[in-house]
C-alpha atoms as a PDB file:
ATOM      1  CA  UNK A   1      20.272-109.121-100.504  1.00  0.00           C
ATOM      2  CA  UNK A   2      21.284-105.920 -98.389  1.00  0.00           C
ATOM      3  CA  UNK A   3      20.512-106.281 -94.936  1.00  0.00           C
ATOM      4  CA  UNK A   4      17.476-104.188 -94.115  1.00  0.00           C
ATOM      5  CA  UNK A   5      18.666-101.926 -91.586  1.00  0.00           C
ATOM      6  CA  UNK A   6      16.681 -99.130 -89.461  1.00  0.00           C
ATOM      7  CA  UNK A   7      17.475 -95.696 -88.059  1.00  0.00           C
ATOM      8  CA  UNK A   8      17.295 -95.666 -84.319  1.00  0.00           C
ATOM      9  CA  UNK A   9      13.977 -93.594 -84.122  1.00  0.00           C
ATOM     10  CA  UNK A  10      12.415 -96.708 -86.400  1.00  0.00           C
ATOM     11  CA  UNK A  11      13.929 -99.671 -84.243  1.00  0.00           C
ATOM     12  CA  UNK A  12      12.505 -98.212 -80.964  1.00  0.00           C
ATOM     13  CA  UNK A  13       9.028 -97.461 -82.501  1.00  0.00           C
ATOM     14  CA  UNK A  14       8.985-101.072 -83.863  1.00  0.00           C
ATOM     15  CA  UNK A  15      10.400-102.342 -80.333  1.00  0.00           C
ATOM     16  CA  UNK A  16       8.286-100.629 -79.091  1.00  0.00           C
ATOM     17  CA  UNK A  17       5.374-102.113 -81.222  1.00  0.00           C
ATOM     18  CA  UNK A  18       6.340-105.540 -80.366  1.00  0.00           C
ATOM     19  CA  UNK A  19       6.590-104.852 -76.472  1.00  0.00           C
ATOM     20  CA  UNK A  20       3.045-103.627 -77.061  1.00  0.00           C
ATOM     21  CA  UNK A  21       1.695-106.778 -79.107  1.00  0.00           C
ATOM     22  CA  UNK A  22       3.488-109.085 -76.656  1.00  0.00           C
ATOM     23  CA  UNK A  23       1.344-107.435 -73.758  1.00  0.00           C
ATOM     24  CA  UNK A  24      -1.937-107.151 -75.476  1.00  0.00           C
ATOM     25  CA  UNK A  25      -1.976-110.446 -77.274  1.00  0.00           C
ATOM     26  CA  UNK A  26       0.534-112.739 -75.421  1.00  0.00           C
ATOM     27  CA  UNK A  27      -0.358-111.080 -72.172  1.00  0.00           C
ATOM     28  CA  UNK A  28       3.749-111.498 -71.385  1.00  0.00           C
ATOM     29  CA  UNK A  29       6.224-108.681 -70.993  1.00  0.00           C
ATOM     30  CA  UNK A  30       9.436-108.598 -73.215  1.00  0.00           C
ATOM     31  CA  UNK A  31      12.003-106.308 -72.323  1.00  0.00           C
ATOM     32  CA  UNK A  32      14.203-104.185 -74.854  1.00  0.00           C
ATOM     33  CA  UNK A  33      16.969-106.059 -76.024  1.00  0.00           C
ATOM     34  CA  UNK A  34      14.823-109.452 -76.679  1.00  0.00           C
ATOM     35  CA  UNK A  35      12.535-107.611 -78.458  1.00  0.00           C
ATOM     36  CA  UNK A  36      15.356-105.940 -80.415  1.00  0.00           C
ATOM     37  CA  UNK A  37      16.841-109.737 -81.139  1.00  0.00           C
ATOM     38  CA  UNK A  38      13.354-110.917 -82.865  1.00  0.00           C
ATOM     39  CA  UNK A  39      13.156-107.710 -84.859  1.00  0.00           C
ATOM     40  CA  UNK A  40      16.695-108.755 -86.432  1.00  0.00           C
ATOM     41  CA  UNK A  41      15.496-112.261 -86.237  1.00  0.00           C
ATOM     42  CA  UNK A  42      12.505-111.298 -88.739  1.00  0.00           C
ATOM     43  CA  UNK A  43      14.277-108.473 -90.817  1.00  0.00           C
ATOM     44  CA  UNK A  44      17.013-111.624 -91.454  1.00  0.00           C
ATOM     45  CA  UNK A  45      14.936-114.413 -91.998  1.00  0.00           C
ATOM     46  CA  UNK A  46      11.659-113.564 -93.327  1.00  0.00           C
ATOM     47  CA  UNK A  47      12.317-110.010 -94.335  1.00  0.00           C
ATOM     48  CA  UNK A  48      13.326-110.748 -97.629  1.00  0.00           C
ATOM     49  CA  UNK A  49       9.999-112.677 -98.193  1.00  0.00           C
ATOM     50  CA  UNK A  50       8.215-108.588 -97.389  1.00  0.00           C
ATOM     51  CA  UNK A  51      10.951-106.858 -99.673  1.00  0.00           C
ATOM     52  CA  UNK A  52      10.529-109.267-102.785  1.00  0.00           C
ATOM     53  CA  UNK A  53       6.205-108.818-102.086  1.00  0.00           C
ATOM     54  CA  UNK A  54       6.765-105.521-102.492  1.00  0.00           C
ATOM     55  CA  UNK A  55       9.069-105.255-105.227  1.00  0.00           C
ATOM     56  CA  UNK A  56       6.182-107.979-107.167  1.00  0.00           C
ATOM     57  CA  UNK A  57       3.584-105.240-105.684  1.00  0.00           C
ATOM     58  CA  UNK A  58       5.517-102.282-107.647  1.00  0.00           C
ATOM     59  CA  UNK A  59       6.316-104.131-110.660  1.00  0.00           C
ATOM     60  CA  UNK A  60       2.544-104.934-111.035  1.00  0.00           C
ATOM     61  CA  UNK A  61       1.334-101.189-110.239  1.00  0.00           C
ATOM     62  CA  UNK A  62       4.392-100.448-112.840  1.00  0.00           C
ATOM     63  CA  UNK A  63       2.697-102.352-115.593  1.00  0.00           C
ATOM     64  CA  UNK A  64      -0.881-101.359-115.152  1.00  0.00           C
ATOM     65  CA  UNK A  65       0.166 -97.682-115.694  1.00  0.00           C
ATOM     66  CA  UNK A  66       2.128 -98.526-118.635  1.00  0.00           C
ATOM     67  CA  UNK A  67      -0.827-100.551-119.971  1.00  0.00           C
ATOM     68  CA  UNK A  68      -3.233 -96.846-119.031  1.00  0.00           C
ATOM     69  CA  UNK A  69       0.287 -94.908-120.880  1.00  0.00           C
ATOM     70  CA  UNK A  70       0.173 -97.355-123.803  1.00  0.00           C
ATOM     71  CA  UNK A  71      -3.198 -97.092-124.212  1.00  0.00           C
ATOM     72  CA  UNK A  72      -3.455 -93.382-124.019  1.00  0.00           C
ATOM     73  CA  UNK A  73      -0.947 -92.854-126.533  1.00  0.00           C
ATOM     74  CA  UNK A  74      -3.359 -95.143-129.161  1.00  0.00           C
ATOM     75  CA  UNK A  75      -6.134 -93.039-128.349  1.00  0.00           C
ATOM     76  CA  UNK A  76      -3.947 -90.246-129.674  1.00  0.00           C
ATOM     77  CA  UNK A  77      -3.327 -91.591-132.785  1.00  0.00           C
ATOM     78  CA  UNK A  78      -5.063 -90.295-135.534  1.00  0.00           C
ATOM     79  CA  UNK A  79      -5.533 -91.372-139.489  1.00  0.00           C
ATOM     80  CA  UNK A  80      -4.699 -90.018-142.487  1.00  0.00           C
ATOM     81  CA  UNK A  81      -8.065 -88.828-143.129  1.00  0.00           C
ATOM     82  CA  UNK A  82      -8.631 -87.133-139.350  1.00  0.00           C
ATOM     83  CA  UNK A  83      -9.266 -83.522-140.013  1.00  0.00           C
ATOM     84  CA  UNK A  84      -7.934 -82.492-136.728  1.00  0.00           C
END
């Protein structure tokens, strides 16, 4: 798999995210670059666990509309003896 990577603008808001959560739930401070090193440790070792969720997520979403598309398109058919 690709390594998920982030612009800079993302990484700080997500640092920034986890500084928060350590503070409000942990009641602990983390500085920058630790928080940095568990935001690589979770886009490397459980990120890909997210990505494939998402990709099952899509492919379901995917098939319901082409179940609504398929359906459609029988509602369109007509018989031989439809007048319209």
């Amino acid at each position: 798999m690709k390594k998920i990577v982030f612009s800079k603008e993302e990484k700080a808001a997500i640092v920034g995210r986890i500084q928060q959560y350590f503070a409000d739930e942990l009641d602990q401070t983390i500085g920058v670059l630790p928080a940095e090193f568990l935001l690589d440790f979770f886009a490397t070792e459980i990120g890909a666990n997210y990505y494939n969720q998402g990709l099952q997520d899509a492919h379901a979403a995917l098939m319901k509309q082409m179940e609504d598309f398929s359906e459609a398109i029988y509602l369109l058919e007509r018989q031989p003896d439809d007048k319209k």
